[in-house]
N, C-alpha and C. Protein backbone atom coordinates (compact mmCIF):
# COMPACT_ATOMS: atom_id res chain seq x y z
N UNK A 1 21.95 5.21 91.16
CA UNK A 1 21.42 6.40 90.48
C UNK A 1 21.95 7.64 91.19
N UNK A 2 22.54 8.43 90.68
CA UNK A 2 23.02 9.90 91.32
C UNK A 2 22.35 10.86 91.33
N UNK A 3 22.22 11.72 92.47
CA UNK A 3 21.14 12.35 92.07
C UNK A 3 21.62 13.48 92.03
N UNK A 4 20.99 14.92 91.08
CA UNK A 4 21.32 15.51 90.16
C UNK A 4 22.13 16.66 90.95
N UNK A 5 22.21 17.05 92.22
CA UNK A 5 23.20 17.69 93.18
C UNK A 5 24.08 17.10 93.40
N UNK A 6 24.18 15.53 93.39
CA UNK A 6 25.31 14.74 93.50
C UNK A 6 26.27 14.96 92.31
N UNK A 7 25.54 15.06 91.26
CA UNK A 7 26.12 15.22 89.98
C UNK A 7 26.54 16.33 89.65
N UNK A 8 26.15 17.26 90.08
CA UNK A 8 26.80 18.81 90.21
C UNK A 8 27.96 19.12 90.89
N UNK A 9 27.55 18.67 91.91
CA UNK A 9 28.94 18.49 92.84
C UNK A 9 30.03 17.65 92.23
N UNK A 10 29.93 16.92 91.98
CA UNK A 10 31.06 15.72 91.42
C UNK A 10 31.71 16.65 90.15
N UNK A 11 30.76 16.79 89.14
CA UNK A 11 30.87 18.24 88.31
C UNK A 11 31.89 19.15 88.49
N UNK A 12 31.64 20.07 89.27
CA UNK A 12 32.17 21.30 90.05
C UNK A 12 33.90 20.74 90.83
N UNK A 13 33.41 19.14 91.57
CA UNK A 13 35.01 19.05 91.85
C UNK A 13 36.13 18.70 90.84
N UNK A 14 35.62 18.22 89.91
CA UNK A 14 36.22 17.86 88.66
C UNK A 14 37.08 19.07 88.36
N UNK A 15 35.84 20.30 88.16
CA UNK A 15 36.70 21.66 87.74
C UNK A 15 37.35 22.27 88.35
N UNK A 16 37.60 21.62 89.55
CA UNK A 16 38.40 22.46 90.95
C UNK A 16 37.42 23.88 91.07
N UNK A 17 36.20 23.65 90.56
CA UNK A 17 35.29 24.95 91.12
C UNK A 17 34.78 25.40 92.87
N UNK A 18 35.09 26.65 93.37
CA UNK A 18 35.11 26.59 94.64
C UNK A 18 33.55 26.34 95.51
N UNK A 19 32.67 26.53 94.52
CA UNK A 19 31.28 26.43 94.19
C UNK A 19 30.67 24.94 95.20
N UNK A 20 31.93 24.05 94.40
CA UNK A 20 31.17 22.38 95.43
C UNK A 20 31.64 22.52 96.59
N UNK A 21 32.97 23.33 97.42
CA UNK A 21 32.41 22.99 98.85
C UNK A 21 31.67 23.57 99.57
N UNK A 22 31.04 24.67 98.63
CA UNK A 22 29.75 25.34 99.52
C UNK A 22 28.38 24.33 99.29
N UNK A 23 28.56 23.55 98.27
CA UNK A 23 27.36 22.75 98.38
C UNK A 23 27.96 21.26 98.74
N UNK A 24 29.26 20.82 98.90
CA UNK A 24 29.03 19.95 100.06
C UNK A 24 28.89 20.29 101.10
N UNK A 25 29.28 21.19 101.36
CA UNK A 25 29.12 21.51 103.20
C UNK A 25 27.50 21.63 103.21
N UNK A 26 26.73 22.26 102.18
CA UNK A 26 25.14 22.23 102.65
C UNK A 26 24.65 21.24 102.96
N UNK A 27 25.14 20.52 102.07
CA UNK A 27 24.25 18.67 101.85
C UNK A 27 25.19 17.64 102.48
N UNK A 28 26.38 17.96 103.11
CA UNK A 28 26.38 16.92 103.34
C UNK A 28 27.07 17.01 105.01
N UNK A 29 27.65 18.22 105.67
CA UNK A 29 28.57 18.39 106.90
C UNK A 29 27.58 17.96 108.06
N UNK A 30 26.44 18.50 107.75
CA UNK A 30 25.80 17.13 109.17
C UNK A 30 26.00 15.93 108.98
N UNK A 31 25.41 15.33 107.99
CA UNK A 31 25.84 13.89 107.88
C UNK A 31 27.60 13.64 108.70
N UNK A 32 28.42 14.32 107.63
CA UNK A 32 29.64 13.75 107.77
C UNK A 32 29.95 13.98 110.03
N UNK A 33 29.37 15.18 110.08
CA UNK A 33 29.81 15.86 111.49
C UNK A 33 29.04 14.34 112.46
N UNK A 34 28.18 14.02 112.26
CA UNK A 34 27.61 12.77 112.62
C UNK A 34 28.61 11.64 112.97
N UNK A 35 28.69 11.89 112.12
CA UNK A 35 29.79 10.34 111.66
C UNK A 35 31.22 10.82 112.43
N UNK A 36 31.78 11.92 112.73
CA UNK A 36 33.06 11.83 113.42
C UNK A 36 32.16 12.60 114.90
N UNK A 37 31.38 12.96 115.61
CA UNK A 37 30.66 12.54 116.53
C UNK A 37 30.71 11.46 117.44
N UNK A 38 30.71 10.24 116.58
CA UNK A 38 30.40 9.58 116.89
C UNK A 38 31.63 8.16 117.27
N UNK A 39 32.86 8.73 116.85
CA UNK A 39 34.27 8.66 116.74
C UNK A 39 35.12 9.52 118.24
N UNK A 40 34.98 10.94 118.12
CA UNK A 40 35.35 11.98 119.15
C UNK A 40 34.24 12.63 119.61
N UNK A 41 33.77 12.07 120.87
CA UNK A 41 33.13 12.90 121.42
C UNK A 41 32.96 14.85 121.81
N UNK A 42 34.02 15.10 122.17
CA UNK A 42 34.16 16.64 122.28
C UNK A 42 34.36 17.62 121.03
N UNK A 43 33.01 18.23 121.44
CA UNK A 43 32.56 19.13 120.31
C UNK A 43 33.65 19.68 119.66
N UNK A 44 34.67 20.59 120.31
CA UNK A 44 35.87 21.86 119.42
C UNK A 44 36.68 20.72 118.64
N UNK A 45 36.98 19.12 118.97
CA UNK A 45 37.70 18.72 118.22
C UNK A 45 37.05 18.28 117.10
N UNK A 46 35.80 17.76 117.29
CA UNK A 46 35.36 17.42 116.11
C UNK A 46 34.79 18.19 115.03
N UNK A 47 34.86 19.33 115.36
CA UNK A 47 34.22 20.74 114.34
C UNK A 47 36.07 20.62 113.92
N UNK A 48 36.74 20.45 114.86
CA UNK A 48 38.52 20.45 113.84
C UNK A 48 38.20 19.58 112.57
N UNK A 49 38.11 18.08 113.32
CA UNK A 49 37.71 17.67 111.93
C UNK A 49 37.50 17.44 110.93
N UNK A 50 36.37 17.95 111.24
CA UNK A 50 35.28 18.58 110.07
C UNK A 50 35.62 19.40 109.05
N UNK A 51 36.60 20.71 109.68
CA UNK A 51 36.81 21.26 108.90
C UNK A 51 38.35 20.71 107.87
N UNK A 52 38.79 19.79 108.49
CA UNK A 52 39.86 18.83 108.22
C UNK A 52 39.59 18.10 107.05
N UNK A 53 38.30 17.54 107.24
CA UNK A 53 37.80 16.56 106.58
C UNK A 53 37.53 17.27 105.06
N UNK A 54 36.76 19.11 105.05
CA UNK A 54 36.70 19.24 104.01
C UNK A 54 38.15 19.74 103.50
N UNK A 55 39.13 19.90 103.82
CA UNK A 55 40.20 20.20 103.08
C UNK A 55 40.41 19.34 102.79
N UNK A 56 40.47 18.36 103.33
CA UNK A 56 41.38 16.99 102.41
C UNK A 56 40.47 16.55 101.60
N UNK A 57 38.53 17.08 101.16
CA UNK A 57 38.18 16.40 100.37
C UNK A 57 38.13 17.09 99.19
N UNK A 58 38.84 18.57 99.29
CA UNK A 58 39.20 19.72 98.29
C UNK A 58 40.32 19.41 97.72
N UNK A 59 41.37 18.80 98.56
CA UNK A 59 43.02 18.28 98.39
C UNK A 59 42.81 16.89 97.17
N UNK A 60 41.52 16.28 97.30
CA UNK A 60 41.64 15.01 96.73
C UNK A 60 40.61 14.65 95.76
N UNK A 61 40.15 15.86 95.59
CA UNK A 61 38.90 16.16 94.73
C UNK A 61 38.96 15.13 93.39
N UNK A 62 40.35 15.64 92.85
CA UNK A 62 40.58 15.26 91.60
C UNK A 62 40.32 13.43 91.56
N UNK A 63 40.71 13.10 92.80
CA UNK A 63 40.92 11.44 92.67
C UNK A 63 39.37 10.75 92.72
N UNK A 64 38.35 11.50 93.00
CA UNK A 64 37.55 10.89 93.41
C UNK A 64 37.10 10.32 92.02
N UNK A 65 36.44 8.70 92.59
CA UNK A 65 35.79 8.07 90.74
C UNK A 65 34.83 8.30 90.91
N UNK A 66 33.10 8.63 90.68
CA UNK A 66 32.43 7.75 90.83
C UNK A 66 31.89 6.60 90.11
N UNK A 67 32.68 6.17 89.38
CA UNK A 67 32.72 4.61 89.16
C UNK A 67 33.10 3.55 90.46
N UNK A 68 33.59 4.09 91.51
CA UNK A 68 34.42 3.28 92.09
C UNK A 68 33.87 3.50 93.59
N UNK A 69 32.94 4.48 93.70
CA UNK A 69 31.97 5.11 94.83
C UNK A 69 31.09 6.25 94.54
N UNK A 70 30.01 5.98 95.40
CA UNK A 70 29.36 6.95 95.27
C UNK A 70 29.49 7.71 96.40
N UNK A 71 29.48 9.63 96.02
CA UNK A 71 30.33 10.42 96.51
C UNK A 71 30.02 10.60 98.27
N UNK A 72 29.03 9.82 98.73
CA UNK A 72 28.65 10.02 100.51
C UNK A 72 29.73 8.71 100.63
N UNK A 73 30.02 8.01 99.98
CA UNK A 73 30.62 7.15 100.51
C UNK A 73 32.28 7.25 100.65
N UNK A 74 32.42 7.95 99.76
CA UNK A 74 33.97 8.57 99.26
C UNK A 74 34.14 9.52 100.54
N UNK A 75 32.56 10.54 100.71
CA UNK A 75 32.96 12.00 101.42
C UNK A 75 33.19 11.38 103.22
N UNK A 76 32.52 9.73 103.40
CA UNK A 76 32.37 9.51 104.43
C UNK A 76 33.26 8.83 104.90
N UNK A 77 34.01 8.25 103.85
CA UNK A 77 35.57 7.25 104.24
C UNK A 77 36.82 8.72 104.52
N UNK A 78 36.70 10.08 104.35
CA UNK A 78 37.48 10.82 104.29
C UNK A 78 37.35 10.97 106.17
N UNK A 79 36.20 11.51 106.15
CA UNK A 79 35.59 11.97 107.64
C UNK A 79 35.81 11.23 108.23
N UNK A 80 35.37 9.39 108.12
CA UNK A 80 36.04 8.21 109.29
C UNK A 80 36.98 8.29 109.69
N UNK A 81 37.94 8.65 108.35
CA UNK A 81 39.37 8.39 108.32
C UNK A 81 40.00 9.69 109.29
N UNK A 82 39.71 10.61 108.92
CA UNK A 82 40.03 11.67 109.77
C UNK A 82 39.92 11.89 111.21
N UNK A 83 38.87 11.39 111.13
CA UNK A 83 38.54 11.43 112.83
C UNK A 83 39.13 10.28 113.79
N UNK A 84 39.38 9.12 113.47
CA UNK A 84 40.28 7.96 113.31
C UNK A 84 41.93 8.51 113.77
N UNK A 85 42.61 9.15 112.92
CA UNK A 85 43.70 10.08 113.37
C UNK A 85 43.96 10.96 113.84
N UNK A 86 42.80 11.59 114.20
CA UNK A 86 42.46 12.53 115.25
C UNK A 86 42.60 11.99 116.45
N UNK A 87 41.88 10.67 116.87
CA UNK A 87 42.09 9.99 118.17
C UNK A 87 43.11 9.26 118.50
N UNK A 88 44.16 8.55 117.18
CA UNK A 88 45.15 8.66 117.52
C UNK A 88 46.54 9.19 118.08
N UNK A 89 46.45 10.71 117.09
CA UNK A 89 47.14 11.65 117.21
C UNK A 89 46.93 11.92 118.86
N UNK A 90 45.75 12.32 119.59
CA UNK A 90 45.55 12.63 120.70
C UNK A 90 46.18 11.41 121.40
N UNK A 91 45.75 10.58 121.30
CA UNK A 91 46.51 9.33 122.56
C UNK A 91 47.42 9.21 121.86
N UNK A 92 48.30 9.25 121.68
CA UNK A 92 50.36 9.28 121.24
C UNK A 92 50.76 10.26 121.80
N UNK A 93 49.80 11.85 121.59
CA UNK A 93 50.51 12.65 122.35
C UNK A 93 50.26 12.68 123.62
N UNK A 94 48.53 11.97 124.20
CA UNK A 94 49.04 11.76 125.45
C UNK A 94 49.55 10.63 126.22
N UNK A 95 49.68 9.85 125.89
CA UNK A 95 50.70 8.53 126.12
C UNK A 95 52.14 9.24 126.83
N UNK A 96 52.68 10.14 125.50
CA UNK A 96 54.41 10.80 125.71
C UNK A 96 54.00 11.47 126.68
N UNK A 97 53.11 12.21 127.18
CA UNK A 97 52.89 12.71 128.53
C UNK A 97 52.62 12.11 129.15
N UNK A 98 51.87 11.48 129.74
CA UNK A 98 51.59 10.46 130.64
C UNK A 98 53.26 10.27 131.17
N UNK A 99 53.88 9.49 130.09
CA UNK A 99 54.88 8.60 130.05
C UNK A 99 56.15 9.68 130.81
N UNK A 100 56.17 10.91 130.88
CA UNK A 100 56.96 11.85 131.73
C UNK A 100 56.52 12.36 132.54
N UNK A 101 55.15 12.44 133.55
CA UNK A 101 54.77 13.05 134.15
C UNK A 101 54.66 11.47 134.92
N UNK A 102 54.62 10.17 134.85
CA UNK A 102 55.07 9.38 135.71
C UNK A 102 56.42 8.77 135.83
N UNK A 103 57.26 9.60 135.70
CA UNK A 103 58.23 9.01 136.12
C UNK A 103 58.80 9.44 137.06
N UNK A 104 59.53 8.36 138.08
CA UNK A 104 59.68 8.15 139.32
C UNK A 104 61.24 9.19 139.56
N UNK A 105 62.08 10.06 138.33
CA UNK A 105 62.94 10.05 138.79
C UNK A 105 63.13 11.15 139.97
N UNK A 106 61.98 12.09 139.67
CA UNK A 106 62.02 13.40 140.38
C UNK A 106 61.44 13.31 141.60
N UNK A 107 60.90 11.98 142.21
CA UNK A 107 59.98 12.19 143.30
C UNK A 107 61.38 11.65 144.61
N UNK A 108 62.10 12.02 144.37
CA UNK A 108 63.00 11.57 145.83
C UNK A 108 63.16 12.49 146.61
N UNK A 109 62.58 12.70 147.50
CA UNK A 109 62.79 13.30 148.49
C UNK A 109 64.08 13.54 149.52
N UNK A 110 64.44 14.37 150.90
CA UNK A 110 65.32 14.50 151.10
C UNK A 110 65.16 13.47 152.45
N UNK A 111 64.50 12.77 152.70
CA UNK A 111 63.78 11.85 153.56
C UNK A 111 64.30 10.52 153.30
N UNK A 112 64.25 10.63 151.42
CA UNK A 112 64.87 9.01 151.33
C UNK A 112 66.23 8.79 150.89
N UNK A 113 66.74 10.06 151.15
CA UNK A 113 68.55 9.88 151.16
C UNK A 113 69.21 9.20 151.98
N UNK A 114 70.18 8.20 151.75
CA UNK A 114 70.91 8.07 152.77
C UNK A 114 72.21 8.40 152.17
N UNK A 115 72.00 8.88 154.00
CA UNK A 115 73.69 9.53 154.00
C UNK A 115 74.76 8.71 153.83
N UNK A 116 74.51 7.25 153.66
CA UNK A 116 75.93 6.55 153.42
C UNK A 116 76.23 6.68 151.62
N UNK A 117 75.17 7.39 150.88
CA UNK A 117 75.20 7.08 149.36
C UNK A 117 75.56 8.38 148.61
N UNK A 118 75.93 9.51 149.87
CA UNK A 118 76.67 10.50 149.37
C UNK A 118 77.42 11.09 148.74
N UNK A 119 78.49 10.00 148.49
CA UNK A 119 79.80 9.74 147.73
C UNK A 119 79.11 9.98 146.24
N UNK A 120 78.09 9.71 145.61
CA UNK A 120 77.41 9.36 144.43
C UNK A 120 78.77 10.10 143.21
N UNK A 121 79.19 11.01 143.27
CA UNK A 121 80.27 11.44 142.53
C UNK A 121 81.45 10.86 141.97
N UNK A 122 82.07 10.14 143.51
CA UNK A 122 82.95 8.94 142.91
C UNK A 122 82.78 7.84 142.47
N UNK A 123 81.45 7.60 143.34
CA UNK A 123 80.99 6.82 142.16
C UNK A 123 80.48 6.39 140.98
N UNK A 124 80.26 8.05 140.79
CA UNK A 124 79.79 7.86 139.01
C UNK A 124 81.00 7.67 138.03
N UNK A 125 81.71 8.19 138.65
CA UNK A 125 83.33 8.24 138.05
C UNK A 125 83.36 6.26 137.89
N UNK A 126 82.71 5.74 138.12
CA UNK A 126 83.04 3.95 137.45
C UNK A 126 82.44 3.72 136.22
N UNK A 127 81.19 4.83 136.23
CA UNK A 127 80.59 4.48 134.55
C UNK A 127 81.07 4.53 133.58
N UNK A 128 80.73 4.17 132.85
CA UNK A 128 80.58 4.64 131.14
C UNK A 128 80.67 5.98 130.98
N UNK A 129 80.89 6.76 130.57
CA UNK A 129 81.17 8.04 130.24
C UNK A 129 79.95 8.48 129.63
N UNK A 130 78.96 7.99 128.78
CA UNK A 130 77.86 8.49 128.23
C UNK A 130 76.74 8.45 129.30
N UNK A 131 77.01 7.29 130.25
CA UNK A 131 76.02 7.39 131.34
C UNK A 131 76.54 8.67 132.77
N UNK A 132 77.37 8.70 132.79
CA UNK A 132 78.34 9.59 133.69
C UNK A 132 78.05 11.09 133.44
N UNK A 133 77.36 11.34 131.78
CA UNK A 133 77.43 12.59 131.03
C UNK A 133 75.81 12.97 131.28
N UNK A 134 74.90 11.91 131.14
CA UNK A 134 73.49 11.98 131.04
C UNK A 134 73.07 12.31 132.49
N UNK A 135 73.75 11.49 133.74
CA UNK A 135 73.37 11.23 135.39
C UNK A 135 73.65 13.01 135.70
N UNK A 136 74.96 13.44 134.97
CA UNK A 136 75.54 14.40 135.56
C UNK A 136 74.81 15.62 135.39
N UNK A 137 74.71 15.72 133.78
CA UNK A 137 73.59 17.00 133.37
C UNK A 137 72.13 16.76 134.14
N UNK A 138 71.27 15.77 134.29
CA UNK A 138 70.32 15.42 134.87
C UNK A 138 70.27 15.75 136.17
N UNK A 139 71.09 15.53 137.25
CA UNK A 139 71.05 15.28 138.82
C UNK A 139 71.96 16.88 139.39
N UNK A 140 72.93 17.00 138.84
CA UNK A 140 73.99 17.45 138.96
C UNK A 140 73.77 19.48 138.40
N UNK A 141 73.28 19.19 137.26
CA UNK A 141 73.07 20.41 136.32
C UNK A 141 71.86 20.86 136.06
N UNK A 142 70.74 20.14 136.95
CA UNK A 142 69.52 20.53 137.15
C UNK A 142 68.46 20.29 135.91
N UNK A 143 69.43 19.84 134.65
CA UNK A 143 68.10 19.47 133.52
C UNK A 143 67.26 18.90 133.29
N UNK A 144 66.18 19.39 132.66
CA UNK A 144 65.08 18.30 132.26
C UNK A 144 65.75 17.08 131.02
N UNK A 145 65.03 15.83 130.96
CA UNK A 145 65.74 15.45 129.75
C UNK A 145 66.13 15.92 128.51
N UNK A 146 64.47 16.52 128.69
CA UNK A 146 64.54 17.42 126.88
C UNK A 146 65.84 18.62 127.04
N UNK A 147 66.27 19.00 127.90
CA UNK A 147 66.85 19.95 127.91
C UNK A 147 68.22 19.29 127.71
N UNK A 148 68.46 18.37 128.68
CA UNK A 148 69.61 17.31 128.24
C UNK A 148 69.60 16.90 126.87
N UNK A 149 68.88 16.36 126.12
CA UNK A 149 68.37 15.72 124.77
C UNK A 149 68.93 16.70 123.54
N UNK A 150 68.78 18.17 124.12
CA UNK A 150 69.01 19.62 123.34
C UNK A 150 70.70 19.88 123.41
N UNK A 151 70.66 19.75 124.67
CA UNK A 151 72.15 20.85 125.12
C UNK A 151 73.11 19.49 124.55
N UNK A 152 73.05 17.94 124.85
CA UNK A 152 73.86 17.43 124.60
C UNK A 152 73.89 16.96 123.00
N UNK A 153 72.76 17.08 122.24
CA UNK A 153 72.36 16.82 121.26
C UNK A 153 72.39 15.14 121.18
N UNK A 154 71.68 14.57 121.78
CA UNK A 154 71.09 13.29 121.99
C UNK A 154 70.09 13.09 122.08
N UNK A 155 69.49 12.07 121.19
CA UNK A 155 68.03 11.90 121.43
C UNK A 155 67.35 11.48 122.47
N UNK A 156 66.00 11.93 123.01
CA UNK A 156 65.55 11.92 124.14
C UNK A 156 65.63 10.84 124.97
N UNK A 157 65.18 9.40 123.21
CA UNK A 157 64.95 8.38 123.87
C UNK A 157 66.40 7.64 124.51
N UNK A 158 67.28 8.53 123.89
CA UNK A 158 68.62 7.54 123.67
C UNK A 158 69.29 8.25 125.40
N UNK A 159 68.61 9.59 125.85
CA UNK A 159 68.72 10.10 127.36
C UNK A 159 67.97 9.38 128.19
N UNK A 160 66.77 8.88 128.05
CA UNK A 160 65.71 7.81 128.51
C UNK A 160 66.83 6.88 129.04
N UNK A 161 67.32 6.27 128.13
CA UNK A 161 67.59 4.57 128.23
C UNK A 161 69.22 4.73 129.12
N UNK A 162 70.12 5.60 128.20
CA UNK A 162 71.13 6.10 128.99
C UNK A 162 71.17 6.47 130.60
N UNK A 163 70.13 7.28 131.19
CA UNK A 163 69.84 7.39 133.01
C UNK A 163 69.42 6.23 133.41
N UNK A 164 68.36 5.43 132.54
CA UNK A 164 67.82 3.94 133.19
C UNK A 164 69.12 3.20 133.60
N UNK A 165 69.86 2.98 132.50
CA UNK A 165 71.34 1.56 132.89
C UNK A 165 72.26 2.30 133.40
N UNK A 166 72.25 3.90 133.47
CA UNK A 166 73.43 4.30 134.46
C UNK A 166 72.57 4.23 135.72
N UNK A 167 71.67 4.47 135.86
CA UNK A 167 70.77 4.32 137.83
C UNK A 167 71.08 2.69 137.82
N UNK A 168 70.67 1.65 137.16
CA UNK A 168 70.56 0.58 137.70
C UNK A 168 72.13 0.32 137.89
N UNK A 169 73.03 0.79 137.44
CA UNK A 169 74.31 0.73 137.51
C UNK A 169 74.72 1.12 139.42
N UNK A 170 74.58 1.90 138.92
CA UNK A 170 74.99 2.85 140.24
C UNK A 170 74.11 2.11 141.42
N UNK A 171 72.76 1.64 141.05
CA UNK A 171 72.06 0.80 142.10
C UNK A 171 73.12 -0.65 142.77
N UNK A 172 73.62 -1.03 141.78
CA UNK A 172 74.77 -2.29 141.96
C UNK A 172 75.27 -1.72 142.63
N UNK A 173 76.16 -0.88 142.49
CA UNK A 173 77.10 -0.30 143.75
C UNK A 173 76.94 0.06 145.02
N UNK A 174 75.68 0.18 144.81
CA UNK A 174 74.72 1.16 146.66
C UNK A 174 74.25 -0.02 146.83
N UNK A 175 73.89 -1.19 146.48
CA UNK A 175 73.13 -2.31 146.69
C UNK A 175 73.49 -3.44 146.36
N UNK A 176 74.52 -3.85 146.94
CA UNK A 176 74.11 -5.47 145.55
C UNK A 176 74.01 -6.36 146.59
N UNK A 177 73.61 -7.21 145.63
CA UNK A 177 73.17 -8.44 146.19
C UNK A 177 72.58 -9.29 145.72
């Protein structure tokens, strides 16, 4: 049974009238704010949300059935859903940080040089030329990857993988065994 604000609203989104998201937000943004609450803890992101949640339920107004849901259930799969990619979005982007702020290449000190591995020049001169190009702008030319990634126009990951097998390269030579 719908009840007769439900039916107004449903009404109003039909007509693309701007009217229903002032009366969903009355009747229904606690509920929904609840529900991604309870998803993302910290308040400023989840008022993002929220307000996320009602654009995309303005963006999708037209699709809604209610033959096929009734509209807390429609307005509440929007808000799950949202808040859902909200916490993704946040851990991917901080993962890619994480994932550069531990890496080991910058922490060498002048302590753990040895002076017999000085030569490093002629011996880059044995690589590959794409690894020879990445070691050189990197070590040599003072860049960050991204900056390498830019100036050489190579992708970051493809600068990633390129310094990994030219270091382990160059490790063969200073080390083998």
């Amino acid at each position: 049974m719908i009840s007769a604000i439900e039916k107004e609203i449903v009404t109003l989104l039909k007509a693309s009238d701007k009217k229903a998201i002032t009366l969903l937000y009355n009747n229904y943004a606690d509920a929904l704010f609840g529900v991604i609450k309870k998803i993302i803890s910290d308040e400023d992101t989840a008022q993002d949300v929220l307000q996320e949640t009602f654009v995309k339920i303005w963006r999708y107004s037209k699709k809604y059935d209610p033959n096929k849901a009734k509209l807390f259930t429609w307005l509440y799969r929007i808000a799950y859903n949202s808040a859902i990619d909200k916490v993704r979005s946040l851990k991917n982007k901080t993962d890619k940080e994480v994932q550069i702020e531990s890496s080991s290449v910058y922490k060498i000190t002048s302590g753990t040089l040895n002076e017999d591995v000085l030569d490093i020049k002629k011996h880059l001169s044995s690589l590959d030329e794409k690894y020879q190009i990445v070691i050189n702008a990197l070590f040599f030319e003072g860049m960050t990857q991204q900056e390498a990634s830019e100036e050489l126009d190579i992708p970051l990951g493809t600068i990633k993988s390129r310094l990994k097998i030219g270091l382990r390269e160059l490790k063969k030579i200073y080390n083998p065994k």
